[in-house]
N, C-alpha and C. Protein backbone atom coordinates (compact mmCIF):
# COMPACT_ATOMS: atom_id res chain seq x y z
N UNK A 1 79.33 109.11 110.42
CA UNK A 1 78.96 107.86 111.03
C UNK A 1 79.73 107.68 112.35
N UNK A 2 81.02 107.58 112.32
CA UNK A 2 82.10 107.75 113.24
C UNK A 2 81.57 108.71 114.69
N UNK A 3 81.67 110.26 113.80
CA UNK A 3 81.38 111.26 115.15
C UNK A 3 79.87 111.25 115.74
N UNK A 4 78.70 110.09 115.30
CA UNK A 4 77.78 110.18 116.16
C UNK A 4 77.84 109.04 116.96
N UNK A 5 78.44 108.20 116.73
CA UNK A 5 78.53 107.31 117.81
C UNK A 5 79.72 107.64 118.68
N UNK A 6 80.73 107.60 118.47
CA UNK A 6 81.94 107.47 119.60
C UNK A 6 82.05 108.39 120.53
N UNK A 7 81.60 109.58 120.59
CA UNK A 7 81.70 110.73 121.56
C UNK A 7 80.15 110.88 122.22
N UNK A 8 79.58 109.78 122.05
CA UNK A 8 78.42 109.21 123.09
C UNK A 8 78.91 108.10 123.83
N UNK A 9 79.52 107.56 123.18
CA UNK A 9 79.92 106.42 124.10
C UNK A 9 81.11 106.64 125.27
N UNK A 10 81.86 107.65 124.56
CA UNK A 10 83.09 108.13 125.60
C UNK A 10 81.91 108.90 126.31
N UNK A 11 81.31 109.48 126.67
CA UNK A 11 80.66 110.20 127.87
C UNK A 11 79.85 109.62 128.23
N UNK A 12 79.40 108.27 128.21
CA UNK A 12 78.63 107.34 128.52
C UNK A 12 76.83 107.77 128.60
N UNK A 13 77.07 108.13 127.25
CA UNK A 13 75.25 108.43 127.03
C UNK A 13 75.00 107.21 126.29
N UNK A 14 75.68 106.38 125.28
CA UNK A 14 75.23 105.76 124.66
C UNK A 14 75.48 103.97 125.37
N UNK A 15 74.74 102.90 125.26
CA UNK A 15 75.40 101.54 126.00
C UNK A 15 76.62 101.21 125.66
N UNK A 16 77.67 100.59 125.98
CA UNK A 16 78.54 99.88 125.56
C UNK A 16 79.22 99.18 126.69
N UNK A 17 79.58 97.93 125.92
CA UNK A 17 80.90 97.18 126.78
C UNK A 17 82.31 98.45 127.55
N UNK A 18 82.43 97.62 128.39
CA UNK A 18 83.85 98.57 129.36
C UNK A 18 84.99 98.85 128.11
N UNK A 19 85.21 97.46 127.63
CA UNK A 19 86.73 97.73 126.82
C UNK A 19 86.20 99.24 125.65
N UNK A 20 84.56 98.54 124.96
CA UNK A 20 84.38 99.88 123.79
C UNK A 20 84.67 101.10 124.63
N UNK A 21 84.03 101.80 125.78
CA UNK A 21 84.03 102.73 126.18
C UNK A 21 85.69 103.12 126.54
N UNK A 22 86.36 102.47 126.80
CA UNK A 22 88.02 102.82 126.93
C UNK A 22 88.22 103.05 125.69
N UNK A 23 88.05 102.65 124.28
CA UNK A 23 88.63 103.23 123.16
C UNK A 23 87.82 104.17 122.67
N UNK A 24 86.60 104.63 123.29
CA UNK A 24 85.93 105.55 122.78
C UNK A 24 86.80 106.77 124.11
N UNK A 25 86.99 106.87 124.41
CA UNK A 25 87.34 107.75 125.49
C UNK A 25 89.10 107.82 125.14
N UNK A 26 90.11 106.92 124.35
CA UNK A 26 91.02 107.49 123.78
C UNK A 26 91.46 107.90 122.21
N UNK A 27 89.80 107.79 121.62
CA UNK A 27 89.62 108.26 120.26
C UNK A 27 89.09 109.56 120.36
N UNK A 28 88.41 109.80 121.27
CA UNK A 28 88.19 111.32 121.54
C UNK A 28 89.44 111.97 121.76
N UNK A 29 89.84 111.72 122.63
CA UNK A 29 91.33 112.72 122.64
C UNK A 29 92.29 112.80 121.82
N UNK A 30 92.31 111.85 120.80
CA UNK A 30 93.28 111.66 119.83
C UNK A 30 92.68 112.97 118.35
N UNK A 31 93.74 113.33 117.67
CA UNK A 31 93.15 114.12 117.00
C UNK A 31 92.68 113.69 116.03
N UNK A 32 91.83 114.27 114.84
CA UNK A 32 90.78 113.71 113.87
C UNK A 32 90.95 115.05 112.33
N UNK A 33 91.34 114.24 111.70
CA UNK A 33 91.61 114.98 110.44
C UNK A 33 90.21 115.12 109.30
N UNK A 34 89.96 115.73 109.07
CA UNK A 34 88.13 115.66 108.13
C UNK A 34 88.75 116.17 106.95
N UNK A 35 88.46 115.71 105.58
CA UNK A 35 89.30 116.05 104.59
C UNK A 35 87.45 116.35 103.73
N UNK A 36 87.28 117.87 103.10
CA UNK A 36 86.30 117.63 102.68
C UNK A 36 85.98 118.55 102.17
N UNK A 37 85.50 119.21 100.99
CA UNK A 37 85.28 120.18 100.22
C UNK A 37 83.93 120.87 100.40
N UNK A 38 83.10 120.16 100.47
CA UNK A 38 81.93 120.28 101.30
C UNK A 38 80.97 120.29 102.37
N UNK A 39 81.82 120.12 103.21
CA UNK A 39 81.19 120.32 104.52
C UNK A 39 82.35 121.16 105.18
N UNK A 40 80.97 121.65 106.17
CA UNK A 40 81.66 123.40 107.04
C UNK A 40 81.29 123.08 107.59
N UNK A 41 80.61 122.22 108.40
CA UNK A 41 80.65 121.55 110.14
C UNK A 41 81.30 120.70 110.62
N UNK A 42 82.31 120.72 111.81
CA UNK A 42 82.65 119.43 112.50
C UNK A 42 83.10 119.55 113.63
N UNK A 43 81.91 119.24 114.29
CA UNK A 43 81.61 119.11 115.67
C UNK A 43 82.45 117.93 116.71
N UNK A 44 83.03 117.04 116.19
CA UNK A 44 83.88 116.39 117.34
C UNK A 44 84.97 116.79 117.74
N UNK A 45 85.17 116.55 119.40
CA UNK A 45 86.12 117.24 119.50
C UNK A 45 87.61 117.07 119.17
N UNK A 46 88.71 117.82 118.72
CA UNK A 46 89.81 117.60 118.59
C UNK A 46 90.06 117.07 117.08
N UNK A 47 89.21 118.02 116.23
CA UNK A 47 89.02 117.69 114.94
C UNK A 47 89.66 119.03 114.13
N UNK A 48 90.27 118.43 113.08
CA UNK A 48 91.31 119.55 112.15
C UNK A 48 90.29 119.47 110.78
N UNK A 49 90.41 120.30 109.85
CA UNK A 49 89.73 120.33 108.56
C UNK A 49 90.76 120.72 107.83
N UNK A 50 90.98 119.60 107.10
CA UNK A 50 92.36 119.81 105.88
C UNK A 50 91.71 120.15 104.37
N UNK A 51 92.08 121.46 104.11
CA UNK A 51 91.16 121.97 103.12
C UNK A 51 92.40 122.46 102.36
N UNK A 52 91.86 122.91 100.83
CA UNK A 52 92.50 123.55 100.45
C UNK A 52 93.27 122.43 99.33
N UNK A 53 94.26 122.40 98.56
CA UNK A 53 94.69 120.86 97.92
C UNK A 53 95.42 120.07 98.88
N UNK A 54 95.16 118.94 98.39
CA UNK A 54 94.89 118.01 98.74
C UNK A 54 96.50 117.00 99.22
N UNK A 55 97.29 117.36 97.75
CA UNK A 55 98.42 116.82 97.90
C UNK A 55 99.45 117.78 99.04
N UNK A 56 99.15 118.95 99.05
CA UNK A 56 100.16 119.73 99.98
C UNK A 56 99.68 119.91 101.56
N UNK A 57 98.21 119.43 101.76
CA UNK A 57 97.36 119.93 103.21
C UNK A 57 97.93 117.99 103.76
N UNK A 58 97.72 117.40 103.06
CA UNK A 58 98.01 116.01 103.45
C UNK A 58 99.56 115.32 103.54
N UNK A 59 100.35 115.91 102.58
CA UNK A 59 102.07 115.88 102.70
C UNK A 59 102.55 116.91 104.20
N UNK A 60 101.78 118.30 104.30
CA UNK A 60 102.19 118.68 105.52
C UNK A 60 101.91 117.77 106.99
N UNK A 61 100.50 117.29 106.59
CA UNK A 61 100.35 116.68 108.02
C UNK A 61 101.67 115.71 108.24
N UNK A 62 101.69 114.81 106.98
CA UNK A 62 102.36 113.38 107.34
C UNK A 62 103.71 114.28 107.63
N UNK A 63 104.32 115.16 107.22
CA UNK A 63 105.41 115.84 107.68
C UNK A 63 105.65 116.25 109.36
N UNK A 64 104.66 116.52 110.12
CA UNK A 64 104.36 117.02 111.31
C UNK A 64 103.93 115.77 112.10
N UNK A 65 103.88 114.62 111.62
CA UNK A 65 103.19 113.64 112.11
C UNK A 65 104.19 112.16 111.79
N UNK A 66 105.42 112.32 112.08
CA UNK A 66 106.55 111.26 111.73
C UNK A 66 105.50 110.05 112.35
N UNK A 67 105.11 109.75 113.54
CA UNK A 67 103.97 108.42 113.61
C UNK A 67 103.53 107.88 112.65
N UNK A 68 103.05 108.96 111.79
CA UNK A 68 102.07 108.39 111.13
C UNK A 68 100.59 108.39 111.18
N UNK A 69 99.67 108.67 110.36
CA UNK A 69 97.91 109.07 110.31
C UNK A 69 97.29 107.79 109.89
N UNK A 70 96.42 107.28 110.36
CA UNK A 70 95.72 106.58 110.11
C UNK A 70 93.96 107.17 109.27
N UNK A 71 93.99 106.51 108.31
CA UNK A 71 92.74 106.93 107.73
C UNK A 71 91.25 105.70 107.15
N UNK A 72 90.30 106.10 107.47
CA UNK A 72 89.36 105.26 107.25
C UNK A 72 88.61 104.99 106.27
N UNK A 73 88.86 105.80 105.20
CA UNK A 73 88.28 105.99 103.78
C UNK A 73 88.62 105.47 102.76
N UNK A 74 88.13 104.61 102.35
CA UNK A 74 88.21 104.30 100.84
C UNK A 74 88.19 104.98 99.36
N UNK A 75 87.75 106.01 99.89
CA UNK A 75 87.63 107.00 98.77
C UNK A 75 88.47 107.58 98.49
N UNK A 76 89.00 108.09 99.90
CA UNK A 76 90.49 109.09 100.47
C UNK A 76 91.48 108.59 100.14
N UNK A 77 91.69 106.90 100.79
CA UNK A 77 92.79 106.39 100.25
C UNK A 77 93.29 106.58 99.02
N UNK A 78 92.39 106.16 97.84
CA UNK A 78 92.37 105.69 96.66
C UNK A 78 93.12 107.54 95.92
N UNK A 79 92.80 108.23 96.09
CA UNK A 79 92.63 109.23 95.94
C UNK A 79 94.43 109.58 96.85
N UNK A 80 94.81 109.89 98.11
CA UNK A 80 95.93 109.48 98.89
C UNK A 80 97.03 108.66 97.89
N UNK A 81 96.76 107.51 97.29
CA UNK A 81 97.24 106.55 97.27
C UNK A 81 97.75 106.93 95.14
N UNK A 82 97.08 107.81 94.23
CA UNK A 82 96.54 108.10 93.63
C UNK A 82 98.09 109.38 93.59
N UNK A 83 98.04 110.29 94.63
CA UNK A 83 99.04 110.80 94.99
C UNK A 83 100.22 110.77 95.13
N UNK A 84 100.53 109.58 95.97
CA UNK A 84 101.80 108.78 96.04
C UNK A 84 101.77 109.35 97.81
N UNK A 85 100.95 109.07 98.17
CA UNK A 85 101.18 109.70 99.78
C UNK A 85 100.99 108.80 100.22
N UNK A 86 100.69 107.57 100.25
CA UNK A 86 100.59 106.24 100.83
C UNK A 86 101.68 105.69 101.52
N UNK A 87 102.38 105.31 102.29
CA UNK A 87 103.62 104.45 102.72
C UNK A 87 103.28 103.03 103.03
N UNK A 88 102.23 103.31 104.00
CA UNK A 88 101.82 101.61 104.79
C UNK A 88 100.24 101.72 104.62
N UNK A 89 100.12 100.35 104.59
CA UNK A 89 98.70 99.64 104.69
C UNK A 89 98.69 98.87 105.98
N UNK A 90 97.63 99.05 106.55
CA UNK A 90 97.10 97.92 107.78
C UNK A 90 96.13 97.67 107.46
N UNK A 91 95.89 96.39 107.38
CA UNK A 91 94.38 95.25 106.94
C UNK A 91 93.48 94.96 108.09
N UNK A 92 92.56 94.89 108.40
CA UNK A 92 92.14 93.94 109.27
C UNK A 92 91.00 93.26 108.66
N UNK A 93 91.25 91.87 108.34
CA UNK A 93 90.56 90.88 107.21
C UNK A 93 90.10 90.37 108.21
N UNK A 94 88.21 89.93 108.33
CA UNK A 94 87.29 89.11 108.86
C UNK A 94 87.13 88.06 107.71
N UNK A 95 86.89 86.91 109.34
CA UNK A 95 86.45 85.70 108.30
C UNK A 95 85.03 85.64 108.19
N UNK A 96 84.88 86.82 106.98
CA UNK A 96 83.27 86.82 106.39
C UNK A 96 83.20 87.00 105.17
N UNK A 97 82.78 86.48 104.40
CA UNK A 97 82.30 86.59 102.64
C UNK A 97 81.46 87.72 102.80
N UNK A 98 81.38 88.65 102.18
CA UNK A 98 80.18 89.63 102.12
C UNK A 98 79.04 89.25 100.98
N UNK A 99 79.82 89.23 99.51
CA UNK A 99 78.95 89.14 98.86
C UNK A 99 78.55 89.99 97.50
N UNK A 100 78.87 91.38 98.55
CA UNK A 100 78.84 92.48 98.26
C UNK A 100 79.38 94.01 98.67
N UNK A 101 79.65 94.43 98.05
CA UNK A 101 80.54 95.64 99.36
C UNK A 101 81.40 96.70 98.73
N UNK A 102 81.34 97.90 98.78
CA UNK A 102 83.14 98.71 97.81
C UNK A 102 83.77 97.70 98.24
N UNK A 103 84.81 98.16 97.07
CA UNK A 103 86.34 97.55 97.10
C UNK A 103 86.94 98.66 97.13
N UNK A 104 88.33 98.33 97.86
CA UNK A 104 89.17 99.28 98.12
C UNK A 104 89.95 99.70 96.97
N UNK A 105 89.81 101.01 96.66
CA UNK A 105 90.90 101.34 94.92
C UNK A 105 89.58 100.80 94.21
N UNK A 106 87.98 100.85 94.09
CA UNK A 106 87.21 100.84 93.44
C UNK A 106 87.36 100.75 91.99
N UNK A 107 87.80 102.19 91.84
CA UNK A 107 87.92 102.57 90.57
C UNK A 107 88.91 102.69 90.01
N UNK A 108 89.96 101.96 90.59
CA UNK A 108 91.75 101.63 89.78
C UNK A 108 92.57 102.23 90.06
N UNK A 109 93.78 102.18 90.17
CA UNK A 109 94.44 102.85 90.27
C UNK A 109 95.61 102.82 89.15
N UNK A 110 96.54 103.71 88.80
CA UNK A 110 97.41 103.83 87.77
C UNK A 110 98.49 102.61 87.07
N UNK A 111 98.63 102.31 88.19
CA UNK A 111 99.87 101.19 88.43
C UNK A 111 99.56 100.59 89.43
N UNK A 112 100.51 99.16 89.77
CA UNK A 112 100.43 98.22 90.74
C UNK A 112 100.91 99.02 91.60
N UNK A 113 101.02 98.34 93.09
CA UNK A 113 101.43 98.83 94.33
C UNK A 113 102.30 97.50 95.12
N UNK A 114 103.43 97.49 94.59
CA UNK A 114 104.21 96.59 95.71
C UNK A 114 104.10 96.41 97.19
N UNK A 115 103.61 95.44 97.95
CA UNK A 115 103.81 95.50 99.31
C UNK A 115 104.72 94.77 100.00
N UNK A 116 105.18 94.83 101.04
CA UNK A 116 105.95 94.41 101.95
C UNK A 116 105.45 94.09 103.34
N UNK A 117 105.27 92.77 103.55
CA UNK A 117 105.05 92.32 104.50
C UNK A 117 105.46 92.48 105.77
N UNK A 118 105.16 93.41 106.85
CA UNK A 118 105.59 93.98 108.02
C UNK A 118 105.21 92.69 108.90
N UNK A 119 103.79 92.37 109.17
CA UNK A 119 103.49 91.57 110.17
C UNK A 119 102.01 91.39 110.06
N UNK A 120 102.20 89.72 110.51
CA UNK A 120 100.50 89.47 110.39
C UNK A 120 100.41 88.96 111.90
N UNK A 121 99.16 89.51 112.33
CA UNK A 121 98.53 89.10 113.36
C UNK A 121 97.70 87.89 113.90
N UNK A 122 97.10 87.04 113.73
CA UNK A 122 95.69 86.46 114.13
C UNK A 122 94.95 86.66 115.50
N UNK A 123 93.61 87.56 115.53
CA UNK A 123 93.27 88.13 116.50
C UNK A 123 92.09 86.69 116.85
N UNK A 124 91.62 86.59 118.38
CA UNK A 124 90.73 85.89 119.03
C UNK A 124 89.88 85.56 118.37
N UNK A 125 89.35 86.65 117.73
CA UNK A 125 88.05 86.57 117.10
C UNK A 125 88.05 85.92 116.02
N UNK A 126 89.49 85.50 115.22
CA UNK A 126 89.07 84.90 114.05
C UNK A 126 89.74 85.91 112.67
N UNK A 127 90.00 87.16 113.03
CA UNK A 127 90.22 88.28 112.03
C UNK A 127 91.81 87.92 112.11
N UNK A 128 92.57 88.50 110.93
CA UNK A 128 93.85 88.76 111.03
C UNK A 128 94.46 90.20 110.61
N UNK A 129 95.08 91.08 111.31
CA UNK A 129 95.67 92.02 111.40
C UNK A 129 97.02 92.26 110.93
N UNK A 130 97.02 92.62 109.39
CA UNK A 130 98.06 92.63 108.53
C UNK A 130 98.51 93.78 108.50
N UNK A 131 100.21 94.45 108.81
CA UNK A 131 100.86 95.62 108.31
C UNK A 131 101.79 95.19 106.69
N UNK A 132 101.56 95.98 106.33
CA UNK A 132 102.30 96.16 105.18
C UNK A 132 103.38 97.18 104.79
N UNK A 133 104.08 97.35 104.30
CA UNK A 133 105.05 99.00 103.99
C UNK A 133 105.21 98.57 102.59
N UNK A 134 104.59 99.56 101.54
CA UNK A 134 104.85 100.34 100.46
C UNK A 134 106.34 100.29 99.79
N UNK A 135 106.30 99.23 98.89
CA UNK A 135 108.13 98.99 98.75
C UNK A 135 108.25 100.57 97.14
N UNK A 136 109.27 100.46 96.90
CA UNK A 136 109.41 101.83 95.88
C UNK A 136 110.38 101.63 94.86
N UNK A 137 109.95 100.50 94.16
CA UNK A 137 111.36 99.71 93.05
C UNK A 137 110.83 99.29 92.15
């Protein structure tokens, strides 16, 4: 979903606002981790394929990657998280009821997960932008 839109918009084939096209043009250059057992294509650029298990291809990155990885999956997480490879959560909560929708950790997870309140945001739009850090007690 991700790699057909954003690397149209960074080369300006696809419409967008100025600001989208600036973060499409520093999400391209940023690197992109594809975690996936089944698929053998991936065409965007500056994209890694972490294969192989799961707990040691994903403990090396975060090892090589003191920043820190950001990931977009709910599935991954849960699964990540499932692991104990989790440290921090970042939220970004809209003020919208869905209705309907996954939930994040769908299908449960083992135990609770303590959080720690890093920092909440309130963005323009109405959303709030929550960090969290993973307490371990």
């Amino acid at each position: 979903m991700m790699e057909s839109y954003w690397p149209a918009v960074a080369r300006g084939d696809a419409g967008a606002p100025p600001a989208r096209r600036e973060w499409a043009v520093k999400l391209e250059a940023k690197p992109k981790y594809v975690v996936s057992s089944t698929r053998k294509n991936f065409p965007w650029t500056n994209r890694h394929h972490v294969a192989g298990d799961l707990r040691t291809g994903v403990q090396k990155l975060k090892d090589a990657t003191p920043a820190g990885v950001l990931l977009g999956s709910g599935k991954l997480a849960t699964e990540l998280d499932r692991l104990d490879l989790i440290d921090e959560y970042k939220f970004l909560v809209h003020p919208r009821i869905a209705g309907h929708c996954p939930t994040l950790h769908e299908s449960g997870l083992p135990s609770t997960r303590r959080l720690e309140l890093v920092s909440a945001k309130p963005l323009g739009s109405g959303a709030v932008a929550m960090h969290y850090r993973r307490t371990r007690r």
